[in-house]
C-alpha atoms as a PDB file:
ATOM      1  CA  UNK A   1     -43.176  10.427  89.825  1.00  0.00           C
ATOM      2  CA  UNK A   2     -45.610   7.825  91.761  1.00  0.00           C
ATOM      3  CA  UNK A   3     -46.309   4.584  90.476  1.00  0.00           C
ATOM      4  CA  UNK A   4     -50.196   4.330  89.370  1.00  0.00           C
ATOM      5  CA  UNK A   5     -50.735   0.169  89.448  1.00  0.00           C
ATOM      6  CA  UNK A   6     -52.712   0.036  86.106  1.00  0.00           C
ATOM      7  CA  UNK A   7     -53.990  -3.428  87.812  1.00  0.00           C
ATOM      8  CA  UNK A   8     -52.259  -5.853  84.369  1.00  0.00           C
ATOM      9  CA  UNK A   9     -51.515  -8.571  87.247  1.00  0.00           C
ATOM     10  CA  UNK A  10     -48.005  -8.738  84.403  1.00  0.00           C
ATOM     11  CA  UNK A  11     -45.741  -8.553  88.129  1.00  0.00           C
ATOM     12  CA  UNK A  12     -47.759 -10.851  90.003  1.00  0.00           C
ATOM     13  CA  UNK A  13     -47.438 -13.936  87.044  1.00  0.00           C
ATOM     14  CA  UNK A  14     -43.739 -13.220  87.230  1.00  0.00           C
ATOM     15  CA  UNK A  15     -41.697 -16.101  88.018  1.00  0.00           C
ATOM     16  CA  UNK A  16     -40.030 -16.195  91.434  1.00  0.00           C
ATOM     17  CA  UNK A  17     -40.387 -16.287  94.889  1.00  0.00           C
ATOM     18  CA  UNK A  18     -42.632 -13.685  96.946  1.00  0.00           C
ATOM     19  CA  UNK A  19     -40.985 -13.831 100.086  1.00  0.00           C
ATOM     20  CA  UNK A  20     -42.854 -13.757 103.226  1.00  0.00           C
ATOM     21  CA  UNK A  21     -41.865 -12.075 106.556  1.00  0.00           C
ATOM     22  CA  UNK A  22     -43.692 -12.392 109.997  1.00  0.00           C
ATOM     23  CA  UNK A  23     -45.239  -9.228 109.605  1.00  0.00           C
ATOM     24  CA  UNK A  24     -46.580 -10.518 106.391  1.00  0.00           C
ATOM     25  CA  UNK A  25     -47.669 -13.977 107.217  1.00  0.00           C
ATOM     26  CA  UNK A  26     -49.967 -11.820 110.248  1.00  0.00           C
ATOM     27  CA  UNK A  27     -51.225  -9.316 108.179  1.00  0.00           C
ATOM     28  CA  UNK A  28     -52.588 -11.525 105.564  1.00  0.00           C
ATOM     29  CA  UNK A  29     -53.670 -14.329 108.058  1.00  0.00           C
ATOM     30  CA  UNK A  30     -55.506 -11.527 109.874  1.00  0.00           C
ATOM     31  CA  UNK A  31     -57.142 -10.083 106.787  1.00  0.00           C
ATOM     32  CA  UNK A  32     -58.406 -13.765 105.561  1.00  0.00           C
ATOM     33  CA  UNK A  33     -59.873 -14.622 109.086  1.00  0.00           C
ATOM     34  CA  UNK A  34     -57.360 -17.090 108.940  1.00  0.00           C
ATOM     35  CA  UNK A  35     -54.737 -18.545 112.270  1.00  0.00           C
ATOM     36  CA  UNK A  36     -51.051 -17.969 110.781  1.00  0.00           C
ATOM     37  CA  UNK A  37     -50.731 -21.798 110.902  1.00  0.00           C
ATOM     38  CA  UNK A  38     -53.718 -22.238 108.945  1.00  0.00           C
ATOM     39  CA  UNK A  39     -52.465 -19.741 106.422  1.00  0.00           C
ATOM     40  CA  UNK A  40     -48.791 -21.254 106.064  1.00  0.00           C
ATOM     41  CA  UNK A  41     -50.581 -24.801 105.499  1.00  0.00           C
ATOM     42  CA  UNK A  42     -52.583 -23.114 102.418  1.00  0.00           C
ATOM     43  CA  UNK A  43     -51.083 -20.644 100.675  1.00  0.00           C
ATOM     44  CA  UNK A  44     -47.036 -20.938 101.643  1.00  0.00           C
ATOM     45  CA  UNK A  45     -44.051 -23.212 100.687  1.00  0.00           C
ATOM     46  CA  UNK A  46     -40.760 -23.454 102.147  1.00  0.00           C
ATOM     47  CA  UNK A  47     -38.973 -21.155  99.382  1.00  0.00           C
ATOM     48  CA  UNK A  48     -35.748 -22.493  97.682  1.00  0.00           C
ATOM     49  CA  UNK A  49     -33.483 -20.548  99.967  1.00  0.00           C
ATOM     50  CA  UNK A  50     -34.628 -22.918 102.474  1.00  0.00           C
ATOM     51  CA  UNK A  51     -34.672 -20.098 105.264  1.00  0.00           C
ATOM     52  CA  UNK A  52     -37.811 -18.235 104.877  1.00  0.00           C
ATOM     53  CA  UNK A  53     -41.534 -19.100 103.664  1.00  0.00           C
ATOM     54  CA  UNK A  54     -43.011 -17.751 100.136  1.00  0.00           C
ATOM     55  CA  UNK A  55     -46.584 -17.578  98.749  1.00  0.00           C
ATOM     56  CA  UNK A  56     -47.147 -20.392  96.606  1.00  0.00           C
ATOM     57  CA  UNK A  57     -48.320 -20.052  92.326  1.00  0.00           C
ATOM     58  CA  UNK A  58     -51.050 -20.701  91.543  1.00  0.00           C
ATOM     59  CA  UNK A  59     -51.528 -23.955  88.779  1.00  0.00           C
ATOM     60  CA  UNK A  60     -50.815 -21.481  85.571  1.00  0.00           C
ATOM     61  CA  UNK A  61     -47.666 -20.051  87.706  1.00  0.00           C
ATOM     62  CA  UNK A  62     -49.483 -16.501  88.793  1.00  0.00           C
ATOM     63  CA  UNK A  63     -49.394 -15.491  92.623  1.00  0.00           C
ATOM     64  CA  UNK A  64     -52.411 -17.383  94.255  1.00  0.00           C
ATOM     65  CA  UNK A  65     -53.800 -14.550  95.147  1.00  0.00           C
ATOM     66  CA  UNK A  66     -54.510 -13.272  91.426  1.00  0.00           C
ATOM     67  CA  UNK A  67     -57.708 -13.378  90.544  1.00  0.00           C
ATOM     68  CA  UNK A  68     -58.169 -12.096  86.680  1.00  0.00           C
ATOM     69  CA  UNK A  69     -56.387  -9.003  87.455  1.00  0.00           C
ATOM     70  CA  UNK A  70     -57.153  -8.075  91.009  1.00  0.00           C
ATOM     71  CA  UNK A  71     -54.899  -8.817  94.077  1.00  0.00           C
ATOM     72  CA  UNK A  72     -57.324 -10.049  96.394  1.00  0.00           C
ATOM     73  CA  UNK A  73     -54.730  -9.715  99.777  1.00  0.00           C
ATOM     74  CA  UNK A  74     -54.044  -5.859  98.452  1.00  0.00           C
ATOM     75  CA  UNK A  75     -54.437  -4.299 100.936  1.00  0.00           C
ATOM     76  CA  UNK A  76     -51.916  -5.954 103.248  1.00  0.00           C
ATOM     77  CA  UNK A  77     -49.672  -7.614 100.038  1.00  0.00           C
ATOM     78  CA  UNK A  78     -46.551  -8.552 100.953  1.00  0.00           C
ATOM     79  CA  UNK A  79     -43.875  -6.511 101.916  1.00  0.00           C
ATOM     80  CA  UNK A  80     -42.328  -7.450  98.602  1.00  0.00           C
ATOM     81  CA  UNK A  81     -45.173  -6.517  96.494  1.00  0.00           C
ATOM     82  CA  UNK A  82     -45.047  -3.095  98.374  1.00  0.00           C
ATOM     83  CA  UNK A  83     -41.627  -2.394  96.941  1.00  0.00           C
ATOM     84  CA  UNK A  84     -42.364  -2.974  93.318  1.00  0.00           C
ATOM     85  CA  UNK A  85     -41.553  -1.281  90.975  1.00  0.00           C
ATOM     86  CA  UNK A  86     -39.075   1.107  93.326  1.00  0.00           C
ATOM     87  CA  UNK A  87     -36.902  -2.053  94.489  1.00  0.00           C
ATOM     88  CA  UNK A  88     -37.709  -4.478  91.666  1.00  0.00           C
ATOM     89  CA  UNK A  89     -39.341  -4.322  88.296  1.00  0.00           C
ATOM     90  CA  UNK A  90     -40.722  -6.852  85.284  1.00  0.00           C
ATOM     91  CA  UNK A  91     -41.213  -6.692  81.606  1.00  0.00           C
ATOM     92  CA  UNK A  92     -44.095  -6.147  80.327  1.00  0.00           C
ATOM     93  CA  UNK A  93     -45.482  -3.353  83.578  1.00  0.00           C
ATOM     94  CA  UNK A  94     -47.279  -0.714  81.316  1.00  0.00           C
ATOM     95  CA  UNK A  95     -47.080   1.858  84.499  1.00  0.00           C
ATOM     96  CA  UNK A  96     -42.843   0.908  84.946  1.00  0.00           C
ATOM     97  CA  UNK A  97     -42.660   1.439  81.515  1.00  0.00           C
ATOM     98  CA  UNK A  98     -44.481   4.977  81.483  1.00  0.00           C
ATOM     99  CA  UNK A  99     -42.853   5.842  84.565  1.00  0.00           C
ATOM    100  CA  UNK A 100     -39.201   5.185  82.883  1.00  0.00           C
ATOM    101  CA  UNK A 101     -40.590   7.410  79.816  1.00  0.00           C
ATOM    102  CA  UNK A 102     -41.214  10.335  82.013  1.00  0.00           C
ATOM    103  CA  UNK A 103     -38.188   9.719  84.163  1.00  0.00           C
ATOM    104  CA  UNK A 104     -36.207  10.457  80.617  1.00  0.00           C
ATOM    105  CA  UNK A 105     -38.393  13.664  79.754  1.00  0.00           C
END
């Protein structure tokens, strides 16, 4: 079965790091008219790992990038993002949680 996102925003207030690779950091940079340095200085922290760069949370903890529950970097999320729910999943994700119920069926 495909994951349908049913847009609850539940994975992107998850706590944690979303991990940023150079492909990312151009991608997003690109799609918000933005140099990559300008981009790192806004939106990205060194993450606790101390090797690689991650988005930062917004004040209530949600990915910056949340607004109500629209991604507004969708189309070129993070490679992490990408991989959800196939490589990681949350609580709370009404479509992981449907597509779990089928997988049973």
């Amino acid at each position: 079965m495909d994951f349908v996102c049913q847009q609850c925003g539940t994975c992107c207030r998850w706590s944690g790091h979303v991990l940023l690779t150079a492909s990312d950091i151009a991608a997003i940079s690109t799609h918000l008219g933005l140099s990559e340095n300008d981009f790192i200085d806004r939106y990205a922290a060194l993450a606790s790992n101390r090797s690689q760069l991650t988005l930062q949370d917004a004040p209530d903890g949600a990915c910056i990038f949340l607004d109500a529950q629209q991604c507004r970097i969708y189309p070129v999320r993070p490679s992490q993002c990408r991989t959800f729910p196939s490589q990681w999943q949350v609580e709370g994700c009404p479509a992981s949680f449907q597509d779990k119920q089928r997988s049973r069926t």
